[in-house]
Protein backbone atom coordinates (compact mmCIF):
# COMPACT_ATOMS: atom_id res chain seq x y z
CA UNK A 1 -31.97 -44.69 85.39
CA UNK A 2 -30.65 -41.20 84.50
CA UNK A 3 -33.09 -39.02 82.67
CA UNK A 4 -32.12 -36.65 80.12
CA UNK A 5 -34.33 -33.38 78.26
CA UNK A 6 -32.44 -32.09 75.54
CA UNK A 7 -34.32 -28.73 74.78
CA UNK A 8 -34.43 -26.58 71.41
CA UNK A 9 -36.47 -24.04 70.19
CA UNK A 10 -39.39 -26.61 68.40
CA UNK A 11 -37.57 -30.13 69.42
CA UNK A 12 -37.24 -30.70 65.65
CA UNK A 13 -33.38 -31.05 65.12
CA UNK A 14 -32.55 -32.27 69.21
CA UNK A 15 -34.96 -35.58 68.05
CA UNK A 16 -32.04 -36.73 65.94
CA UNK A 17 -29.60 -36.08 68.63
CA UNK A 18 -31.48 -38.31 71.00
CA UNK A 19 -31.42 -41.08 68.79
CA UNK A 20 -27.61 -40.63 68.17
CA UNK A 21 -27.76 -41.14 71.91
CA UNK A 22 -29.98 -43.93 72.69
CA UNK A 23 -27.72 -45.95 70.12
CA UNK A 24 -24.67 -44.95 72.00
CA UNK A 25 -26.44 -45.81 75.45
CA UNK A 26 -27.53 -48.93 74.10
CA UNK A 27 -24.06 -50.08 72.55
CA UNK A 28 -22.63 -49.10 76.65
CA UNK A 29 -25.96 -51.11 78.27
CA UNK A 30 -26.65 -47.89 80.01
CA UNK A 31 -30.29 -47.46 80.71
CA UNK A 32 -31.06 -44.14 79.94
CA UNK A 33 -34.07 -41.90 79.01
CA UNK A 34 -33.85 -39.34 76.47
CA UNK A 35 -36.57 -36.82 75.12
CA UNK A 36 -36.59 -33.58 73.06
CA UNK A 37 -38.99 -30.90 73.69
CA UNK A 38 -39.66 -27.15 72.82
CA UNK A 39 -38.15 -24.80 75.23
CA UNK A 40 -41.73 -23.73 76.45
CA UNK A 41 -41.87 -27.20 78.12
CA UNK A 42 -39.11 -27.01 80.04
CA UNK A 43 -41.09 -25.65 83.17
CA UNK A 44 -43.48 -28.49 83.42
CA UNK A 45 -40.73 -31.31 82.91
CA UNK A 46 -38.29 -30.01 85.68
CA UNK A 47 -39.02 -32.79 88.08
CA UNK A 48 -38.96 -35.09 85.64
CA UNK A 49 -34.96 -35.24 84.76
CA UNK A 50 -31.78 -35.24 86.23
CA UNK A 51 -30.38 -32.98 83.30
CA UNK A 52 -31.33 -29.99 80.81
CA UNK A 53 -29.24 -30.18 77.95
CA UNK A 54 -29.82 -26.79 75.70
CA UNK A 55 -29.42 -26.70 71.86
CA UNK A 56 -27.01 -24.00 70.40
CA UNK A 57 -29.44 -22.20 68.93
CA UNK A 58 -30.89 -20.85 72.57
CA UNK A 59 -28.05 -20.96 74.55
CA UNK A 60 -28.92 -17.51 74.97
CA UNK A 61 -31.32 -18.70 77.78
CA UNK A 62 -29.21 -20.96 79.38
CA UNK A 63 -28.73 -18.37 82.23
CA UNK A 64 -32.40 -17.52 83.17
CA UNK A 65 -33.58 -21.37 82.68
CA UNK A 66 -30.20 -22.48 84.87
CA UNK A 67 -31.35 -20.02 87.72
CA UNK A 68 -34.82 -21.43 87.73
CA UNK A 69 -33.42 -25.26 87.40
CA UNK A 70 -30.70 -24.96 90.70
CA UNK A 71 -33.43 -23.61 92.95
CA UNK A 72 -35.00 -27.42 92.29
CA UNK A 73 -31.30 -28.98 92.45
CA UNK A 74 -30.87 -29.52 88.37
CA UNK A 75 -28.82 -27.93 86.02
CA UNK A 76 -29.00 -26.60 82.81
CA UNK A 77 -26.31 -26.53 79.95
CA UNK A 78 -25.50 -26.20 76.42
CA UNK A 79 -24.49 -28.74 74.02
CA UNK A 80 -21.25 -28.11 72.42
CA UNK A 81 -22.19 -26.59 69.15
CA UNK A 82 -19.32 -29.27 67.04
CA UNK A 83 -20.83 -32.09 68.81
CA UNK A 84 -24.53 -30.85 67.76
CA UNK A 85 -23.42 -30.35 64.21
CA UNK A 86 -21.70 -33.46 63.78
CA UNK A 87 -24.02 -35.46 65.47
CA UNK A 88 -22.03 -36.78 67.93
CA UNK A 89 -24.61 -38.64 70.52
CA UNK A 90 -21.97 -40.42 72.19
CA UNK A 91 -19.88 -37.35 73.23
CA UNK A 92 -23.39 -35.70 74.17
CA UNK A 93 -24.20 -38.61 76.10
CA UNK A 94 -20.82 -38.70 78.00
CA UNK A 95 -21.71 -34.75 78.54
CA UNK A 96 -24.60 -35.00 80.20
CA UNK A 97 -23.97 -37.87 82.12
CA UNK A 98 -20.59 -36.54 83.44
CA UNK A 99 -22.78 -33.28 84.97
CA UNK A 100 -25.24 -35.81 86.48
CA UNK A 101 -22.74 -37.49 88.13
């Protein structure tokens, strides 16, 4: 099962984006896990997913929170800001699934 965080600056607005993608998952039959947190929990969830997916409203710490995340072999990136805006959990999903693979 891959496991994605999707991480924003409360995990208000990334919650709707994770259901966008659980319904996408589901209509594939992938089994997936999706969460949104708070940026602050990012830390304490690193072993916990295969991917950090950052909204567009922090990129700005993609960089420090990417350094921290190889050094335990995971990656961090940003969500393409159209995608995020329009909602688009299916494109997100294919995203962050194509860096996990």
């Amino acid at each position: 099962m891959k496991k994605i965080l999707l991480l924003c600056s409360a995990g208000m607005s990334t919650s709707i984006i994770v259901k966008k993608m659980l319904e996408a998952a589901d209509k594939k039959g992938l089994e997936v896990e999706i969460k949104a947190m708070g940026l602050e929990m990012f830390q304490e969830n690193l072993g916990n997913y295969d991917i950090f997916l950052l909204g567009p409203q922090v990129k700005f710490k993609r960089d420090e929170l990417n350094k921290i995340a190889q050094e335990n072999g995971k990656r961090v990136e940003v969500i393409n800001p159209m995608d995020y805006g329009m909602m688009k959990g299916d494109k997100i999903l294919e995203f962050a699934l194509n860096l996990i693979d």
